[in-house]
N, C-alpha and C. Protein backbone atom coordinates (compact mmCIF):
# COMPACT_ATOMS: atom_id res chain seq x y z
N UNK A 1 65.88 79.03 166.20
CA UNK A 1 67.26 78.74 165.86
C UNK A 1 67.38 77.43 165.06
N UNK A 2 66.67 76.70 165.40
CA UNK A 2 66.63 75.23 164.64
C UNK A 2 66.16 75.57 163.49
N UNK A 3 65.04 76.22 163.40
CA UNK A 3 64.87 76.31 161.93
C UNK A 3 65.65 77.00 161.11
N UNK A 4 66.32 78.39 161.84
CA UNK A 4 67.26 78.36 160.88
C UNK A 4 68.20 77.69 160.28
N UNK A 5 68.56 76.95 161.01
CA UNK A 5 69.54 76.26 161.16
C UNK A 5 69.00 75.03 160.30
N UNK A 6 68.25 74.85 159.84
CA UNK A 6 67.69 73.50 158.87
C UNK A 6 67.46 74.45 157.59
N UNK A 7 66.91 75.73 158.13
CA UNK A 7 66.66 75.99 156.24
C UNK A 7 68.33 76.03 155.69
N UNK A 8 70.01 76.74 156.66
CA UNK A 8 70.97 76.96 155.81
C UNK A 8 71.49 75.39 155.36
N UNK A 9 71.36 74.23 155.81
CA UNK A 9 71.94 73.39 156.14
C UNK A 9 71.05 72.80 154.18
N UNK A 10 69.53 73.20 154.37
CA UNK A 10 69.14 72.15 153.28
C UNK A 10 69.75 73.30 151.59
N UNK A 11 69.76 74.44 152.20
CA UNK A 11 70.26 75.56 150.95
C UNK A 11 71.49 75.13 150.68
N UNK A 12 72.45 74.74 151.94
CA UNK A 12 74.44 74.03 151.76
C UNK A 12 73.52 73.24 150.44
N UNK A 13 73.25 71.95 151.17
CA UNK A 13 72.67 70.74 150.45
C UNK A 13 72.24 70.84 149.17
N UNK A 14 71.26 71.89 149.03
CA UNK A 14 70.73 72.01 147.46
C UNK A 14 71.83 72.32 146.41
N UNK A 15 72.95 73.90 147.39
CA UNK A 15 74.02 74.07 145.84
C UNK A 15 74.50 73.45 145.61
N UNK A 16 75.38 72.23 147.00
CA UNK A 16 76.34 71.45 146.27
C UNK A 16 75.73 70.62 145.46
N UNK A 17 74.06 69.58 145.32
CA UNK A 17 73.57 68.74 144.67
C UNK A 17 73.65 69.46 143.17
N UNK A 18 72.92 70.92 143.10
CA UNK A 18 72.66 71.64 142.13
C UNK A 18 74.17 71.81 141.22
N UNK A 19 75.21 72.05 141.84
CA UNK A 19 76.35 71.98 140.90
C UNK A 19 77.16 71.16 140.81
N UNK A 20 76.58 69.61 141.08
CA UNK A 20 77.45 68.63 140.64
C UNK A 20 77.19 68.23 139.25
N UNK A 21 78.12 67.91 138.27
CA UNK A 21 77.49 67.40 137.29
C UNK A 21 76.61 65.60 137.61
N UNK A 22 76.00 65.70 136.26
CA UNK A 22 74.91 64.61 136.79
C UNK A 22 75.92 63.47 136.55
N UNK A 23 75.78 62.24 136.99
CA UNK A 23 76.86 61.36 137.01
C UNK A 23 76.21 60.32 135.85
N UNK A 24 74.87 60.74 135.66
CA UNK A 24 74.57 59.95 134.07
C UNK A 24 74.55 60.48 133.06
N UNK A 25 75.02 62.04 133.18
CA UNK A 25 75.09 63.02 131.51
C UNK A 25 76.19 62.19 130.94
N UNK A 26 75.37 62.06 129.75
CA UNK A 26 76.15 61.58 128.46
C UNK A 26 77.64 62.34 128.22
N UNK A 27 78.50 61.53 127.74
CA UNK A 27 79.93 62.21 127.41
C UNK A 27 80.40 62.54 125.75
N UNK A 28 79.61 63.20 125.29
CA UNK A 28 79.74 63.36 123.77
C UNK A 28 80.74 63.43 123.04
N UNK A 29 82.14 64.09 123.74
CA UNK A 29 83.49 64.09 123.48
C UNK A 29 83.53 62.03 123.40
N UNK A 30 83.03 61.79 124.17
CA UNK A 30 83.37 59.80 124.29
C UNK A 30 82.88 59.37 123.27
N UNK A 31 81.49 59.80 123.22
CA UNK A 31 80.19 58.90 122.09
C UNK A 31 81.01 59.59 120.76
N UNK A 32 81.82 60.91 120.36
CA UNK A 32 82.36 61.19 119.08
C UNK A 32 83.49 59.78 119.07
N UNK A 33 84.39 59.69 119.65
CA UNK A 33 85.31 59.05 119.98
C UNK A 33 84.82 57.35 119.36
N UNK A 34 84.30 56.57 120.24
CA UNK A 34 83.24 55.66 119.65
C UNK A 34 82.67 55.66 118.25
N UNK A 35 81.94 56.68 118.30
CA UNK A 35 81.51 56.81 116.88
C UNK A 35 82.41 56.57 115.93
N UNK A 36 83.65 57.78 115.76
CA UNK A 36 84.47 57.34 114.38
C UNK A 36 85.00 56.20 114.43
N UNK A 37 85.29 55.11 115.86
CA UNK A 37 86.13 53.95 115.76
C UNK A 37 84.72 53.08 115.29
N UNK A 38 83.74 53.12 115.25
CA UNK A 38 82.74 52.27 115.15
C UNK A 38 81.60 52.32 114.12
N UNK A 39 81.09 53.76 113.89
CA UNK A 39 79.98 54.40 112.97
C UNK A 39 80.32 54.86 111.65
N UNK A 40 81.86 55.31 111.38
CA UNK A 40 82.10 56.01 110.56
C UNK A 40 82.10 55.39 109.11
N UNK A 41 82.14 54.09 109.31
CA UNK A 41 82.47 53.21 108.04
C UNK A 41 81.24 53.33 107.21
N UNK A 42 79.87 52.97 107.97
CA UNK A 42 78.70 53.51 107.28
C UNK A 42 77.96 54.91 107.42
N UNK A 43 78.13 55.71 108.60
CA UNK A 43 77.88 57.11 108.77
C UNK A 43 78.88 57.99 108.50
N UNK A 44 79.66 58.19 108.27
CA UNK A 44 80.63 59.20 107.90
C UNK A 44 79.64 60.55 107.44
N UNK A 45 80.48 61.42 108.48
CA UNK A 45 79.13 62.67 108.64
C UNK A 45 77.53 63.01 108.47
N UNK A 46 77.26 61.35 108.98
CA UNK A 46 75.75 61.13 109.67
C UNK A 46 75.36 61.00 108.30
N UNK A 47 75.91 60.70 107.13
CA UNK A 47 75.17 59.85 106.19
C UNK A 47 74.80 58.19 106.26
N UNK A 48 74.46 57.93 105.36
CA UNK A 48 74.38 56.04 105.52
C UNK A 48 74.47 55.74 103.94
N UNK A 49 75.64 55.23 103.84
CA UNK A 49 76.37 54.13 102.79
C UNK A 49 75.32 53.07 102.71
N UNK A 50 74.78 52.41 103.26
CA UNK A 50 73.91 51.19 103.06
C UNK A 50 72.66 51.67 102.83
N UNK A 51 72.30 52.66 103.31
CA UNK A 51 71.10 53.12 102.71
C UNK A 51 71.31 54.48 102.71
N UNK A 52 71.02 54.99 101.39
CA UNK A 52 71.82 56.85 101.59
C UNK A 52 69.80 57.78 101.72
N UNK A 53 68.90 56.84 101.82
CA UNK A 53 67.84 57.59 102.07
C UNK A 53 68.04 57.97 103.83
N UNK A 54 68.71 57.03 104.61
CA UNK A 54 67.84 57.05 105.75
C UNK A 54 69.39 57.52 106.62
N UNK A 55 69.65 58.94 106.09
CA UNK A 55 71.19 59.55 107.05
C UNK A 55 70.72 60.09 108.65
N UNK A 56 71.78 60.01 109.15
CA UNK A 56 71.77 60.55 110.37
C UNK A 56 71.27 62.51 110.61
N UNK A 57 70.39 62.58 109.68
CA UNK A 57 70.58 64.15 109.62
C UNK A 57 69.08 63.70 110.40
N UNK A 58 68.66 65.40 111.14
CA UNK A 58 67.71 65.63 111.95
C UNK A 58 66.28 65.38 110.80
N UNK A 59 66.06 65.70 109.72
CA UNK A 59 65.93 65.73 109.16
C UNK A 59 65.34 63.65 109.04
N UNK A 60 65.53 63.24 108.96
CA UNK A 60 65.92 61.88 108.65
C UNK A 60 65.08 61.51 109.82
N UNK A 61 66.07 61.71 110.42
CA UNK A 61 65.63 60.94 112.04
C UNK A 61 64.48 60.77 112.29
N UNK A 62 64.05 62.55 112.20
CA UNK A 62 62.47 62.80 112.51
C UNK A 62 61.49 61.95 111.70
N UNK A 63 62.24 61.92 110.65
CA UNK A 63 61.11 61.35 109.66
C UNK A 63 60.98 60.01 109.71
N UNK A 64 61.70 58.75 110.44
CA UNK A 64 61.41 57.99 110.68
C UNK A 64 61.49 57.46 112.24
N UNK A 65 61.04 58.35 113.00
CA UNK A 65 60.74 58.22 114.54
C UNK A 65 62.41 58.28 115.08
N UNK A 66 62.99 58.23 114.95
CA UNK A 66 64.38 57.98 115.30
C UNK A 66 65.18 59.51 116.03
N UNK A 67 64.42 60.30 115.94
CA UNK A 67 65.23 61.70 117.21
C UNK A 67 64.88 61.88 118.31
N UNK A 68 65.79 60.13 119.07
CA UNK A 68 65.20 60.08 120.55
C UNK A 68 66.09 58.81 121.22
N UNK A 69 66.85 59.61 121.76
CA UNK A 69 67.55 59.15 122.21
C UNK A 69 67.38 57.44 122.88
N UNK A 70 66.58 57.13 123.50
CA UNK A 70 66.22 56.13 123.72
C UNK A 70 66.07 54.82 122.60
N UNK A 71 65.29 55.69 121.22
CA UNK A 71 65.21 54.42 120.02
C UNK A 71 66.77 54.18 119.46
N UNK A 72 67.55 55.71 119.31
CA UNK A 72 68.87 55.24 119.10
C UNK A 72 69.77 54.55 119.92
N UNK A 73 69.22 54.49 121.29
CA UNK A 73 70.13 53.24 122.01
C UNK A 73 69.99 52.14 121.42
N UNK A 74 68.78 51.89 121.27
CA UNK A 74 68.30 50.56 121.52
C UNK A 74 68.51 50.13 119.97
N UNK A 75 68.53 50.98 118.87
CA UNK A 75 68.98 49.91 117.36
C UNK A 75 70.21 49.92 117.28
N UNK A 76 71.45 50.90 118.23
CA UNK A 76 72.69 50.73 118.65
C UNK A 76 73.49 49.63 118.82
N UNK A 77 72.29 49.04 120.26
CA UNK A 77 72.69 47.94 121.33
C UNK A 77 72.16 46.72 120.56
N UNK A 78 70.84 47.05 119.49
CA UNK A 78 70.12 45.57 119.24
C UNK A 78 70.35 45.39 117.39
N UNK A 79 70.55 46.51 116.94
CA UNK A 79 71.12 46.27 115.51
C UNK A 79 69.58 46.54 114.83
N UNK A 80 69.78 46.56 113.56
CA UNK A 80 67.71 46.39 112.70
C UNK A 80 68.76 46.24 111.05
N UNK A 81 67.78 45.11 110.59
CA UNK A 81 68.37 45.22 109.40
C UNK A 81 69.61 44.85 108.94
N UNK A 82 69.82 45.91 108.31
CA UNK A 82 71.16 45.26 107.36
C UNK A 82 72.80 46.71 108.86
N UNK A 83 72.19 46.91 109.69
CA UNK A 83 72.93 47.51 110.82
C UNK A 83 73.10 45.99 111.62
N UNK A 84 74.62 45.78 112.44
CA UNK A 84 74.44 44.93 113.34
C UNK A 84 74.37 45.48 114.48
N UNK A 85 74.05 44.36 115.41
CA UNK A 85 74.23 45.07 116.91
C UNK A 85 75.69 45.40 117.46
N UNK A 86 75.54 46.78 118.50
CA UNK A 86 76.96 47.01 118.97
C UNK A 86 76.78 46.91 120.02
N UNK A 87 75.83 45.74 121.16
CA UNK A 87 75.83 45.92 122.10
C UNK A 87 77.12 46.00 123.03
N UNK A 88 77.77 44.89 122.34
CA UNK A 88 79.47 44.61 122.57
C UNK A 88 79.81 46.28 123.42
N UNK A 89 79.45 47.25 122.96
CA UNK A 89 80.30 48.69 123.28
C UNK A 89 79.60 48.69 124.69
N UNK A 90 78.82 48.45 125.27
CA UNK A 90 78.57 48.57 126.52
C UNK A 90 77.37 49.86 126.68
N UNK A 91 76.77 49.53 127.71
CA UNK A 91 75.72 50.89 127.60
C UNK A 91 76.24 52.13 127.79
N UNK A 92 76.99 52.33 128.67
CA UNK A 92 77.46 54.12 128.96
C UNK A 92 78.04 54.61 127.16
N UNK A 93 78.93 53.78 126.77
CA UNK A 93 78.82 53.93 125.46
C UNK A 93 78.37 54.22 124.44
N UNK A 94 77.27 53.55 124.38
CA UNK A 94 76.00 53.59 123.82
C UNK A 94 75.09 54.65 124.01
N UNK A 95 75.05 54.61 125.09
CA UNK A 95 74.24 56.33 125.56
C UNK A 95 75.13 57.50 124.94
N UNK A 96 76.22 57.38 125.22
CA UNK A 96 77.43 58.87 124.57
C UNK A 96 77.14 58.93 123.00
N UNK A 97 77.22 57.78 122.46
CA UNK A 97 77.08 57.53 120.99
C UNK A 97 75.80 58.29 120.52
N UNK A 98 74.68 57.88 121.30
CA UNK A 98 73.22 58.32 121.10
C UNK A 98 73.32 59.95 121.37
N UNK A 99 73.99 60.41 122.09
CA UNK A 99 73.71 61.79 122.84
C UNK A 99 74.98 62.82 121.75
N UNK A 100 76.16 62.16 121.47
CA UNK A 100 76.93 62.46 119.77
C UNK A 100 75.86 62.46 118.89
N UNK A 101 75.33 61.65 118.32
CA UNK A 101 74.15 61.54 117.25
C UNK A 101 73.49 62.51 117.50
N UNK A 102 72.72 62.77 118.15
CA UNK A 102 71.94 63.67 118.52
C UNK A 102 72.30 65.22 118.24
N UNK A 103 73.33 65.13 119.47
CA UNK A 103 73.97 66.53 119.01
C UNK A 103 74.60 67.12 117.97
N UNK A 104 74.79 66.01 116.76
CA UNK A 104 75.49 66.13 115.89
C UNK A 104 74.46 66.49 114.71
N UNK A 105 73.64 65.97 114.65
CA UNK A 105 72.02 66.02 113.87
C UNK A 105 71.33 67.54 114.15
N UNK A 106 71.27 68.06 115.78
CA UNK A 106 71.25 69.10 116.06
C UNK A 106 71.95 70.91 115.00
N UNK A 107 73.17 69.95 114.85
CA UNK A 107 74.33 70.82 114.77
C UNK A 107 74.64 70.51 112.71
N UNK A 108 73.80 69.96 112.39
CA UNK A 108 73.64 69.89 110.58
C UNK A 108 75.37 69.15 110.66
N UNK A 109 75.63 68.20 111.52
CA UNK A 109 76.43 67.34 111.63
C UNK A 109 77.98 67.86 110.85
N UNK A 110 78.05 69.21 111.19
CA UNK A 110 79.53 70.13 110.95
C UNK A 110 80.70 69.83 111.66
């Protein structure tokens, strides 16, 4: 009886864990949001005005290590070049922004 009683209890446990959303998934509706108040001046549909070789297209990215979420935080938060830093936006921010980019690069940025 106990064991049954431990296997329904850890199965409760698993669905509700299993269908919560994750409380660190990125908010891409946010990171779009962000983006146009912040990215759009030089990316405007994942191109780059300051440098029109090196656009936000998948394409791009790949080709200079950059389709990964992690490197796009971090030249986000720390700036490179003639980009400044936006650490100012805060990380959850920053992550949405990165996980927009992404999906947007994914998506031939339509």
């Amino acid at each position: 009886m106990k064991k049954l009683l431990s296997i329904v209890v850890l199965a409760i446990i698993f669905v509700v864990v299993a269908l919560q959303p994750s409380a660190l998934a990125a908010d891409v509706a946010h990171g779009g949001k962000i983006f146009k108040a912040n990215c759009n001046a030089c990316h405007v549909g994942g191109n780059n005005r300051v440098n029109p070789r090196k656009t936000l297209a998948k394409t791009d990215l790949e080709k200079y290590g950059m389709f990964n979420e992690e490197k796009i935080i971090t030249q986000v938060t720390k700036g490179k070049a003639p980009m400044p830093s936006f650490g100012r936006l805060g990380k959850k921010s920053i992550e949405d922004v990165a996980a927009y980019v992404l999906e947007q690069a994914e998506r031939g940025w339509k």
